[in-house]
Protein backbone atom coordinates (compact mmCIF):
# COMPACT_ATOMS: atom_id res chain seq x y z
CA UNK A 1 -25.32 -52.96 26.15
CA UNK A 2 -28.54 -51.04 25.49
CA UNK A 3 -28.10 -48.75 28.22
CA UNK A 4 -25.04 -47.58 26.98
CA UNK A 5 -26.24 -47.49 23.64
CA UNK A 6 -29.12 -44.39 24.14
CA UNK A 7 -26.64 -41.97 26.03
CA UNK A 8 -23.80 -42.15 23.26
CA UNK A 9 -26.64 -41.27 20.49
CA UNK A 10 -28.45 -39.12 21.86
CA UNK A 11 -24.26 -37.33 22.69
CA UNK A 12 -23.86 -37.36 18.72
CA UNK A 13 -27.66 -35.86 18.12
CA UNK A 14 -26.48 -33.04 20.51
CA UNK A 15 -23.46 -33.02 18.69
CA UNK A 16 -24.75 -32.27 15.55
CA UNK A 17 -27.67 -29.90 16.38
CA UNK A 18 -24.67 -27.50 18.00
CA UNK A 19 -23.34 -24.40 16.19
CA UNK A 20 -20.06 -25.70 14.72
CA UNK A 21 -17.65 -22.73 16.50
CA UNK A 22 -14.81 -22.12 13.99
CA UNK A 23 -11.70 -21.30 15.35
CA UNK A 24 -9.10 -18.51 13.58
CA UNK A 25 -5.60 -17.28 14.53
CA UNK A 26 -4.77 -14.13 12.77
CA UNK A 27 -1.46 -12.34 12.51
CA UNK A 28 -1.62 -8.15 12.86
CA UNK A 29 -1.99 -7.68 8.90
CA UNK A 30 -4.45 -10.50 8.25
CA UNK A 31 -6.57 -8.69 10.86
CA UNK A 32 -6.50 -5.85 9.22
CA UNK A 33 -7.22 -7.33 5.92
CA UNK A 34 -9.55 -9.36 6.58
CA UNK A 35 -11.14 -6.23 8.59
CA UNK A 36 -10.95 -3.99 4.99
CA UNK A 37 -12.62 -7.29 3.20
CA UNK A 38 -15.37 -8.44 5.83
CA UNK A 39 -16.28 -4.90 8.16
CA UNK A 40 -20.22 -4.22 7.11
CA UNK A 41 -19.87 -0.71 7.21
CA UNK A 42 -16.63 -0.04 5.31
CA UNK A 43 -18.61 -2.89 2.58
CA UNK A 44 -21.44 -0.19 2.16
CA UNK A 45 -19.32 2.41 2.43
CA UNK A 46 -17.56 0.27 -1.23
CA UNK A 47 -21.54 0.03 -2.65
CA UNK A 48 -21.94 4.02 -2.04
CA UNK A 49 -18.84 4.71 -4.31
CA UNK A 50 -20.51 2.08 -6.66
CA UNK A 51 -23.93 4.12 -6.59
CA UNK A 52 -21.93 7.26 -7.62
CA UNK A 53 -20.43 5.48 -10.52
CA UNK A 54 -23.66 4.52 -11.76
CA UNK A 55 -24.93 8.37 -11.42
CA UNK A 56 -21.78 9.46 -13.54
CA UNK A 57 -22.94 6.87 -15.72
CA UNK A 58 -25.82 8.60 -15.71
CA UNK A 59 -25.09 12.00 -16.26
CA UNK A 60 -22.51 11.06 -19.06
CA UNK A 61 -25.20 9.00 -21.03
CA UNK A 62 -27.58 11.95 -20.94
CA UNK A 63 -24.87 13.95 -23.73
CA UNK A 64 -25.39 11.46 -26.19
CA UNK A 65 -28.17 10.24 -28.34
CA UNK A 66 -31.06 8.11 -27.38
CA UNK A 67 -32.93 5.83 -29.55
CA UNK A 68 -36.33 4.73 -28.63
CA UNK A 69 -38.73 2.07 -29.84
CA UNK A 70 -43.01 2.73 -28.97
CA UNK A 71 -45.98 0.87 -30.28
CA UNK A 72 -49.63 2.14 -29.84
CA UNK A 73 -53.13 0.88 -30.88
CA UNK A 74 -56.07 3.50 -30.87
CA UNK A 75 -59.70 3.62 -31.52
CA UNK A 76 -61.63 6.61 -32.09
CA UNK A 77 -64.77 8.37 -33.65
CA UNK A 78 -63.03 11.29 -33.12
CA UNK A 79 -63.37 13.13 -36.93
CA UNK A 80 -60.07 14.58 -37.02
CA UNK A 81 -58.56 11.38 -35.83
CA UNK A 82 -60.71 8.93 -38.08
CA UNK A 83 -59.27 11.29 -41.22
CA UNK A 84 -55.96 11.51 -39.87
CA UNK A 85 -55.65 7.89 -39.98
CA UNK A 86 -56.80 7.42 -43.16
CA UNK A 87 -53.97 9.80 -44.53
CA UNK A 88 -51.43 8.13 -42.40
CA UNK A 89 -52.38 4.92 -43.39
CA UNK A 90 -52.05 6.84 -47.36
CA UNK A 91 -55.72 4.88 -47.65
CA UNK A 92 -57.79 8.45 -48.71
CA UNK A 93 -60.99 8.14 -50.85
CA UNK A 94 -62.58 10.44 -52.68
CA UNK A 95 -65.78 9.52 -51.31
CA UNK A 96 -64.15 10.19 -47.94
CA UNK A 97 -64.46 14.01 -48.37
CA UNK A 98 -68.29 13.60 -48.39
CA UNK A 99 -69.48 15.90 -45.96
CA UNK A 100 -71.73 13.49 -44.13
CA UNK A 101 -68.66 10.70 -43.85
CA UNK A 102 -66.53 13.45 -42.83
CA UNK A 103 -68.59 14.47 -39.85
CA UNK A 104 -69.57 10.76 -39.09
CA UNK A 105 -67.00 8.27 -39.67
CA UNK A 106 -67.75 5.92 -37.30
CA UNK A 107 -64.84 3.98 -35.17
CA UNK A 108 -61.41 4.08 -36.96
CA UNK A 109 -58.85 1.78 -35.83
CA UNK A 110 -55.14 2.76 -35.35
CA UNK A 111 -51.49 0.65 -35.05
CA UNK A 112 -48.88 2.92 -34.63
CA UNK A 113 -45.31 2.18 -34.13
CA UNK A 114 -42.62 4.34 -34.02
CA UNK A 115 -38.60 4.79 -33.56
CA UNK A 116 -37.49 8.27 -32.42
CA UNK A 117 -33.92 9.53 -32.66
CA UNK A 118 -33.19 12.59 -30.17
CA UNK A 119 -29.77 14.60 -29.76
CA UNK A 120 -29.06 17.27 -27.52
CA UNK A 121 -27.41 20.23 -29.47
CA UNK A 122 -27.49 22.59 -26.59
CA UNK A 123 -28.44 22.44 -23.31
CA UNK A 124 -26.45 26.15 -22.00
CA UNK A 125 -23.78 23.89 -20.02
CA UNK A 126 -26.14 22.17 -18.02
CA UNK A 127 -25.52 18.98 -19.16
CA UNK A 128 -21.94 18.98 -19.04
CA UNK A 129 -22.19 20.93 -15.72
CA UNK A 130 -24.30 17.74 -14.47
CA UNK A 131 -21.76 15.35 -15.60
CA UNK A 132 -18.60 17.28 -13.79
CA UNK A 133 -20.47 17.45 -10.43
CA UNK A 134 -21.63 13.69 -10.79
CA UNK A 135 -18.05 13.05 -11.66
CA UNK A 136 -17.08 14.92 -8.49
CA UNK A 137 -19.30 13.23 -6.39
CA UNK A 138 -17.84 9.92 -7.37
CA UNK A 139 -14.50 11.51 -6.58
CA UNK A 140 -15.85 12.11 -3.26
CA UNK A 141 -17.35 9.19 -2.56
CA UNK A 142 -13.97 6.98 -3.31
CA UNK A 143 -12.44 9.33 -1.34
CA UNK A 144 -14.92 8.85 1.67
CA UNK A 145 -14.26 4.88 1.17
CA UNK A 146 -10.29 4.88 1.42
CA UNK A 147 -10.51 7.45 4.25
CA UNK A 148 -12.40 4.76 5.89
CA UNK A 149 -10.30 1.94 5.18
CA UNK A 150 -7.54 3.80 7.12
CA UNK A 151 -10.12 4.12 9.82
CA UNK A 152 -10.92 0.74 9.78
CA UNK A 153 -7.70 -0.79 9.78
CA UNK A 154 -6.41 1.95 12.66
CA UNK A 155 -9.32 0.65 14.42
CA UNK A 156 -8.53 -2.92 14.05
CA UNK A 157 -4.87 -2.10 14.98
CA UNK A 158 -5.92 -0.54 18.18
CA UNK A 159 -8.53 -3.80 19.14
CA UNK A 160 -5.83 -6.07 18.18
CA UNK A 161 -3.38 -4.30 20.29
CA UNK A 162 -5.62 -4.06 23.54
CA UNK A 163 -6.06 -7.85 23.12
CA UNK A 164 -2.83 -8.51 23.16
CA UNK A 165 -2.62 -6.37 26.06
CA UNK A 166 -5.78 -7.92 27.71
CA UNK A 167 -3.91 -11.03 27.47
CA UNK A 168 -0.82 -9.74 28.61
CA UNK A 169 -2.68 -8.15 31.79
CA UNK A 170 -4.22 -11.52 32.52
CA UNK A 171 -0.70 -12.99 32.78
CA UNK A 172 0.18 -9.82 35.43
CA UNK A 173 -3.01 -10.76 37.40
CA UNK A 174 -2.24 -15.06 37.20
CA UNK A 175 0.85 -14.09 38.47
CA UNK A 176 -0.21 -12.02 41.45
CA UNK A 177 -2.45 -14.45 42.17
CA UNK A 178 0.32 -17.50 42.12
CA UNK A 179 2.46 -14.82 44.48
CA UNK A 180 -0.65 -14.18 46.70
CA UNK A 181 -1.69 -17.97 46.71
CA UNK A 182 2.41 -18.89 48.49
CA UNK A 183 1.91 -16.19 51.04
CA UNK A 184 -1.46 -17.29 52.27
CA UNK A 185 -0.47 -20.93 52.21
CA UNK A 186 2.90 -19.98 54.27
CA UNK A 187 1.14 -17.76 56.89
CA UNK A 188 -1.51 -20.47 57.11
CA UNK A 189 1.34 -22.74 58.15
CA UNK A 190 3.20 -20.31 60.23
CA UNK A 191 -0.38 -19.13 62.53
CA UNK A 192 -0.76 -23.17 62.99
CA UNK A 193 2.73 -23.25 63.92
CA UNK A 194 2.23 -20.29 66.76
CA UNK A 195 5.46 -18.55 64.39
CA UNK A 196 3.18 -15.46 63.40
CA UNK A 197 0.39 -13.47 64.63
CA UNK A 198 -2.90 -13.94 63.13
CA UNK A 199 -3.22 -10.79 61.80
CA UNK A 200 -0.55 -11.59 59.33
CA UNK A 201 -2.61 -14.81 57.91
CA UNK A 202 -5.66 -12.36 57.76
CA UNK A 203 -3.96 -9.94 55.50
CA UNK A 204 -2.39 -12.30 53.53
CA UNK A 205 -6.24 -13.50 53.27
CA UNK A 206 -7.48 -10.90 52.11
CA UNK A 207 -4.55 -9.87 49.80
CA UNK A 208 -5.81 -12.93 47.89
CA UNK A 209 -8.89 -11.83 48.07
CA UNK A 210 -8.29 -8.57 46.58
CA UNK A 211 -5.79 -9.82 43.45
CA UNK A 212 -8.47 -12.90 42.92
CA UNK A 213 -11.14 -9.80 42.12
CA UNK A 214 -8.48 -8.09 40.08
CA UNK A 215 -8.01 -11.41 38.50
CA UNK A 216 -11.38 -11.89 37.31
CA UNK A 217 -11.58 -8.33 35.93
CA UNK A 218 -8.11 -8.99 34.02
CA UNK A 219 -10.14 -11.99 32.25
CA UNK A 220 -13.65 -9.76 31.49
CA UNK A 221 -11.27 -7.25 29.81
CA UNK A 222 -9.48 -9.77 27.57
CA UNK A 223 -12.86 -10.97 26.57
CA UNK A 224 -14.40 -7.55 25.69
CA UNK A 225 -11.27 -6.91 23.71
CA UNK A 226 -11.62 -10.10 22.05
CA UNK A 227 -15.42 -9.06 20.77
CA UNK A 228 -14.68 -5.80 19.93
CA UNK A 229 -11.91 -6.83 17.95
CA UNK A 230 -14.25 -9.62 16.21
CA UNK A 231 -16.79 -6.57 15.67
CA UNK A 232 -14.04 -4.37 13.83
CA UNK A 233 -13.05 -7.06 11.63
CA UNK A 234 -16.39 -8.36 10.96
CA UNK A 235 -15.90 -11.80 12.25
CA UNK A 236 -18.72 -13.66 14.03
CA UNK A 237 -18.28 -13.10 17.50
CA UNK A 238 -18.83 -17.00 18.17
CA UNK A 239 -15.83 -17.68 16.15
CA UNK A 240 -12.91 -18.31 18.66
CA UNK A 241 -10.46 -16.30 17.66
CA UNK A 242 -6.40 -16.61 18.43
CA UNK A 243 -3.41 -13.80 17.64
CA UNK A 244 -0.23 -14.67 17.02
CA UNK A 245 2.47 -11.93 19.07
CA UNK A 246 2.70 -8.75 17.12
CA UNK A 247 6.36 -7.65 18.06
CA UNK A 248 6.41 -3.79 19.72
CA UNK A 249 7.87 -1.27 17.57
CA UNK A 250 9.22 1.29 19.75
CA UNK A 251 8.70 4.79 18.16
CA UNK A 252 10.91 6.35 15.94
CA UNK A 253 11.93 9.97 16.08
CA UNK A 254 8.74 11.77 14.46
CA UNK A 255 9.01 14.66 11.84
CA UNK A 256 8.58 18.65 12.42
CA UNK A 257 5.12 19.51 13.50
CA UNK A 258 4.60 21.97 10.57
CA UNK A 259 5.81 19.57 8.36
CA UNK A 260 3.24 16.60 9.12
CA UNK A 261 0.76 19.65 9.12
CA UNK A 262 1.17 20.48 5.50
CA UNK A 263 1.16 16.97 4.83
CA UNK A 264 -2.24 16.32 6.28
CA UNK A 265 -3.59 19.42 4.56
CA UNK A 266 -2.09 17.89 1.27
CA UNK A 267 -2.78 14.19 1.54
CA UNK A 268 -5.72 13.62 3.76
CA UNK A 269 -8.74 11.78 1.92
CA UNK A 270 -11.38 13.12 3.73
CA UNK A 271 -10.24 16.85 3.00
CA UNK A 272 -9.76 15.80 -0.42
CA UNK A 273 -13.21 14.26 -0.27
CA UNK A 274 -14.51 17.64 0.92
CA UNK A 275 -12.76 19.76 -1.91
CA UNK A 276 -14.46 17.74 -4.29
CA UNK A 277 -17.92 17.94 -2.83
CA UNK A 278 -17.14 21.76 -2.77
CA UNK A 279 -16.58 21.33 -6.96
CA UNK A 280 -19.59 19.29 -7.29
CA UNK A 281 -21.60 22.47 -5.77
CA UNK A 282 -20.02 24.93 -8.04
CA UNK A 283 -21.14 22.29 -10.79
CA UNK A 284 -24.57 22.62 -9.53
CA UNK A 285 -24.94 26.40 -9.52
CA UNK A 286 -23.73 25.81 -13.52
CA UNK A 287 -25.98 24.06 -14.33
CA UNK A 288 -28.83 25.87 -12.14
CA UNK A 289 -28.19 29.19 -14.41
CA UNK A 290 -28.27 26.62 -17.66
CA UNK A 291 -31.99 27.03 -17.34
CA UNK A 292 -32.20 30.60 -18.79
CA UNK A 293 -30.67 29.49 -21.44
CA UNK A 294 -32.14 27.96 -24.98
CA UNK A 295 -32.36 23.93 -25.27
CA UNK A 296 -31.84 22.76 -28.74
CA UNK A 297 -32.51 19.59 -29.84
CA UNK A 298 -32.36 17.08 -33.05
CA UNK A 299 -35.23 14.60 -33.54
CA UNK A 300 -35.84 12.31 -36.02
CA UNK A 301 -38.36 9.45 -36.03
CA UNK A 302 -39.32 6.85 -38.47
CA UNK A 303 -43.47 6.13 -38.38
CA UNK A 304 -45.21 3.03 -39.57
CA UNK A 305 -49.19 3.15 -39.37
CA UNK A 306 -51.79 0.50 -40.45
CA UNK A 307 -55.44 -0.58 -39.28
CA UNK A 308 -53.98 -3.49 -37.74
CA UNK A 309 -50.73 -4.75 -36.35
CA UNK A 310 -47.91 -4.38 -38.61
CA UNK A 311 -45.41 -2.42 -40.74
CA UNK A 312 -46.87 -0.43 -43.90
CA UNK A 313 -47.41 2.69 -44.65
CA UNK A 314 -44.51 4.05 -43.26
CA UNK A 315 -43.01 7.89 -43.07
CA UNK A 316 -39.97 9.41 -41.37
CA UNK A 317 -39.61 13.35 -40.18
CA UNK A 318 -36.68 15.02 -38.93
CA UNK A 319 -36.48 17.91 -36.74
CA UNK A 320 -34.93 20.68 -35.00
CA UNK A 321 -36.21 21.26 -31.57
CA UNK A 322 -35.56 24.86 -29.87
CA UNK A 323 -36.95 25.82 -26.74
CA UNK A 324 -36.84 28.35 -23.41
CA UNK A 325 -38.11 29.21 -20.64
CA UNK A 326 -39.56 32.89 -20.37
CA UNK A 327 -40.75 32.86 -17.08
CA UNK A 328 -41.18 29.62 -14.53
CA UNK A 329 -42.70 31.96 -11.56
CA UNK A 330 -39.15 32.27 -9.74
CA UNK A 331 -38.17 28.65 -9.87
CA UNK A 332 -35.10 28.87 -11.45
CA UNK A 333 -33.99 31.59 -9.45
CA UNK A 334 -34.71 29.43 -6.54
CA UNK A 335 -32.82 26.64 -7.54
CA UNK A 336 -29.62 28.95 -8.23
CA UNK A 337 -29.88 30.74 -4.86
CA UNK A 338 -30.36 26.77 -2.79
CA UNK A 339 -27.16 25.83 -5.32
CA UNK A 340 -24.73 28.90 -4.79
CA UNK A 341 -25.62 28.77 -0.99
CA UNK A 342 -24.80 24.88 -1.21
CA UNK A 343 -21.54 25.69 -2.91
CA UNK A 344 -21.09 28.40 0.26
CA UNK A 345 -21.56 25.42 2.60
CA UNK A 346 -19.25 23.53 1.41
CA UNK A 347 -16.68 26.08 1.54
CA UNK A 348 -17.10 26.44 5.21
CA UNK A 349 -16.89 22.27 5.42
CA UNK A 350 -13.73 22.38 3.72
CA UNK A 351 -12.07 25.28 5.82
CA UNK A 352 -13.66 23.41 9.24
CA UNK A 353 -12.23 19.95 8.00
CA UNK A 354 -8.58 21.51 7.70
CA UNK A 355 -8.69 23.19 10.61
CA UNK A 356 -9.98 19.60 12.03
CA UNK A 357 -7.00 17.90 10.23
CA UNK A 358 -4.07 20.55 11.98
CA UNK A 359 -6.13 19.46 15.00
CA UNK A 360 -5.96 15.67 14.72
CA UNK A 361 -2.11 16.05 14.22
CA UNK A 362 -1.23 18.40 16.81
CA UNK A 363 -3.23 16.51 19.32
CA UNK A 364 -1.77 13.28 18.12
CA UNK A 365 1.70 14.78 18.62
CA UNK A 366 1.60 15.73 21.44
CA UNK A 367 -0.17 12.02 22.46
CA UNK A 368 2.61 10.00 21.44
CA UNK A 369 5.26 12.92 22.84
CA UNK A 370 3.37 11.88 26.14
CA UNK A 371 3.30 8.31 25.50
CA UNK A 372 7.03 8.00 25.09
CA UNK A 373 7.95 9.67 28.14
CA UNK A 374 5.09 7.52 30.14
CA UNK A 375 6.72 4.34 28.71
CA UNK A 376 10.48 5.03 29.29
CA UNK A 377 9.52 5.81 32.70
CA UNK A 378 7.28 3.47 33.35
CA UNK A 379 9.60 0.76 31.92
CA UNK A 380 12.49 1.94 34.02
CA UNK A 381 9.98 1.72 37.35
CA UNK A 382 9.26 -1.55 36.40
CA UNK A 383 12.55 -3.00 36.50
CA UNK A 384 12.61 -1.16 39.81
CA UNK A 385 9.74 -2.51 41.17
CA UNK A 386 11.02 -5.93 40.44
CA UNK A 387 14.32 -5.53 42.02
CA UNK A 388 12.75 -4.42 45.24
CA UNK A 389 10.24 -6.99 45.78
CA UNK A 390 13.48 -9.28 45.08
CA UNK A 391 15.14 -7.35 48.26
CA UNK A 392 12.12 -6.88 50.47
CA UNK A 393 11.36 -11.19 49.84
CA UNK A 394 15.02 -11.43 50.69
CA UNK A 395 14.75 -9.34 54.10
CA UNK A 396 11.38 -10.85 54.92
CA UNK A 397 12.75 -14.39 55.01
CA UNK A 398 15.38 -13.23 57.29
CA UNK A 399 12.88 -11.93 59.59
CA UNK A 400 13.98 -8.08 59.03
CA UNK A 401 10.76 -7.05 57.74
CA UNK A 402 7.11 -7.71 58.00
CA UNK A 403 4.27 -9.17 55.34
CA UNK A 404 2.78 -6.32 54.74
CA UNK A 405 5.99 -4.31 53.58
CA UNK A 406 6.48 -7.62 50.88
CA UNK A 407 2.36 -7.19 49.77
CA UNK A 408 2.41 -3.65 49.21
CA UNK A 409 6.16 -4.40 47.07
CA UNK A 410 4.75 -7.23 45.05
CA UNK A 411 1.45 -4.82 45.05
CA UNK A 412 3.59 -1.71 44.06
CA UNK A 413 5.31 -4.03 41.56
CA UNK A 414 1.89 -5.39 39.94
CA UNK A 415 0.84 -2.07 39.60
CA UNK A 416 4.37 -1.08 37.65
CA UNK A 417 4.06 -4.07 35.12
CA UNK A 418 0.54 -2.92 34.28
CA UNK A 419 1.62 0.60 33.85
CA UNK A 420 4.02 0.10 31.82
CA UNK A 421 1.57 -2.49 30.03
CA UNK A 422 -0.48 0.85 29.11
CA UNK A 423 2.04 2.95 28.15
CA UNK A 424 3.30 0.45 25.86
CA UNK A 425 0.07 -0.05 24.18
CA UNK A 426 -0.97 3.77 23.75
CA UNK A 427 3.05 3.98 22.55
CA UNK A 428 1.97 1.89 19.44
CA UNK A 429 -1.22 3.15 19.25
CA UNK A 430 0.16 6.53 19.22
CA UNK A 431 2.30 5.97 16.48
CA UNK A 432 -0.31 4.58 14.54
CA UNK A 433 -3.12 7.54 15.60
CA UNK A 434 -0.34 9.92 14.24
CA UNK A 435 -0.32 8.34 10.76
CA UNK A 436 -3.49 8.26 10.36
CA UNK A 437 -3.88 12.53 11.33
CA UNK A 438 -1.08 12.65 9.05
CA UNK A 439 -3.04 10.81 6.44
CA UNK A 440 -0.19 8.07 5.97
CA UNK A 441 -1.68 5.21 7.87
CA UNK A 442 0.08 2.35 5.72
CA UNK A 443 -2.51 -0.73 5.03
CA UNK A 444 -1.78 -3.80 4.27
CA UNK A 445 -1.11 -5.58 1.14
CA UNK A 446 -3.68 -6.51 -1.16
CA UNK A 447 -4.57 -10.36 -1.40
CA UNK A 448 -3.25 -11.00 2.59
CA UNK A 449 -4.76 -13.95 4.06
């Protein structure tokens, strides 16, 4: 009993120590939204937009007062400073205007705290020029995120569609294989049985041969799909991972070229996100001339001073601040001439971007143009295909035709079925590619599984 005992616990110890491998079956729109919860990049992409808040923040906070709390402790020989504390402290003698203690007073010993008031009055626009470009950057930054969402879910439309397809292919190549399998097994027979030459069983042979290597490639394919599509989603690629049939939409009619044109040009988030990076640069050269202009500022403080830690003799000032700068040795022209060739720059990115966006649709037109034609042909074919490997099977049994006229039917019909495999994927993907030129890629509901 001991013998058997060893084996079966050191089995569970093995057992245990093992990655536990979680297995997941995912419709078409829980891929995708679990892709737009769990993708790394698209997550920093969501922390950038919160970093721009955080700068608006920022540049809004810096319009309104601030209130600030300091404590220092000083000692000092210093004559001017030993008097000075004296009178802050309201502690003045009369035998502390004696010459001698005036010009030796020995260490005096300061407590300072202090709370300071300060208001901007006027900063010449720059601070509200600050807080429109930070506001436009955050505009831009959203932007930037959503556009990507719609990338990210295209992309995890397009994996999830090739592994259906991967999957689909395999079936093509088990099939061949099943097809290939019967005819070498029947020549076999047939060259024992002195019915056929041998030539025949060698190219049946080797017709196995060559859909067994197809075969294998079929299965590589379906398993790079499968980790590409784990990699879009963000799902550990040791995670097994199952899809549930997406059902194939054929493609509708698609509207006027010029039509989804001016809709990209009007809806796209990435050319929106451009246009406001363009109004964040204006802001900049704003607030760049703001320097040649007057500050003014309100300050008011409340003092308390003592020899040691605490709260008497205290004293409050108030204050109006005005200030300018006559001459910073060409600085601020500098930083005007960097911001209005900025703003220049980003004209030019905006102009290139909508050109890009006419692009993107035109080119996607014409794709899925190109991909319906390749699929209603390549549909038809198949069915073609079929029907004469049916016929040629038929005239081969009867003797009216040779092997090699049935492989290179079942061949010509292997090679149909995958065809029209691809042309039904791009088909979708096409439609899909279109949307998202068009800027109208739909995604799916928030809160799906």
């Amino acid at each position: 009993m001991s013998h058997r005992i060893v084996p079966a616990t050191l089995l569970l110890l093995g057992l245990a120590a093992s990655p536990v491998v979680r297995a997941e079956t995912f419709g078409l729109e829980q891929a995708q939204s679990y892709a737009l919860q769990h993708n790394p990049d698209l997550l920093a992409m969501r922390e950038q937009v919160a970093a721009a808040g955080g700068r608006t923040q920022t540049a809004a906070g810096a319009r309104l007062p601030s209130l600030g709390l300091s404590y220092s402790a000083r000692a000092s020989n210093n004559p001017l400073d030993a008097f000075a504390d004296k009178l802050n402290q309201r502690n003045v003698a009369t035998q502390d205007f004696d010459p001698a203690r005036l010009n030796h007073p020995g260490t005096s010993n300061l407590h300072m705290t202090q709370l300071a008031l300060r208001l901007p009055v006027y900063a010449g626009g720059r601070l509200s020029a600050s807080l429109t470009g930070a506001e436009e950057m955050e505009k831009n930054a959203r932007l930037q995120y959503e556009r990507a969402r719609e990338l990210t879910a295209f992309q995890t439309r397009r994996a999830y569609l090739n592994v259906q397809a991967a999957q689909e292919g395999l079936a093509i190549a088990d099939d061949a294989v099943k097809a290939a399998q019967e005819h070498a097994r029947t020549t076999a027979q047939l060259s024992r049985e002195g019915r056929i030459v041998i030539s025949d069983k060698l190219t049946a042979e080797v017709h196995l041969a060559a859909v067994q290597s197809q075969r294998e490639q079929a299965a590589t394919r379906l398993e790079s799909a499968r980790n590409q599509l784990k990699l879009v989603m963000g799902l550990p690629l040791d995670n097994e991972l199952t899809l549930t049939p997406a059902a194939f939409d054929a493609a509708a009619d698609t509207a006027n070229l010029a039509d989804l044109e001016a809709h990209a040009l009007a809806n796209r988030r990435d050319l929106a996100a451009a246009r406001a990076m363009h109004q964040a640069a204006k802001a900049r050269i704003q607030a760049a001339r703001a320097t040649h202009k007057p500050n003014v500022d309100f300050i008011a403080t409340s003092n308390w001073f003592d020899d040691n830690p605490g709260f008497d003799s205290h004293s409050s000032s108030v204050m109006g601040v005005v200030s300018l700068d006559l001459y910073a040795g060409g600085r601020h022209q500098g930083e005007i001439a960097a911001a209005a060739a900025e703003e220049r720059e980003a004209q030019w990115r905006v102009q290139s971007l909508e050109q890009a966006a006419r692009h993107d649709v035109r080119e996607a037109w014409e794709n899925l143009r190109e991909a319906r034609a390749r699929h209603a042909s390549a549909a038809a074919n198949a069915e073609r295909a079929r029907e004469n490997v049916r016929l040629v099977k038929q005239r081969y049994g009867q003797g009216r035709t040779i092997l090699i006229d049935l492989l290179q039917a079942e061949r010509a019909y292997t090679d149909a079925r995958g065809e029209e495999l691809v042309s039904r994927v791009n088909l979708e993907v096409g439609q899909a590619a279109l949307q998202l030129a068009e800027g109208a890629l739909p995604l799916p509901q928030e809160g799906t599984p």
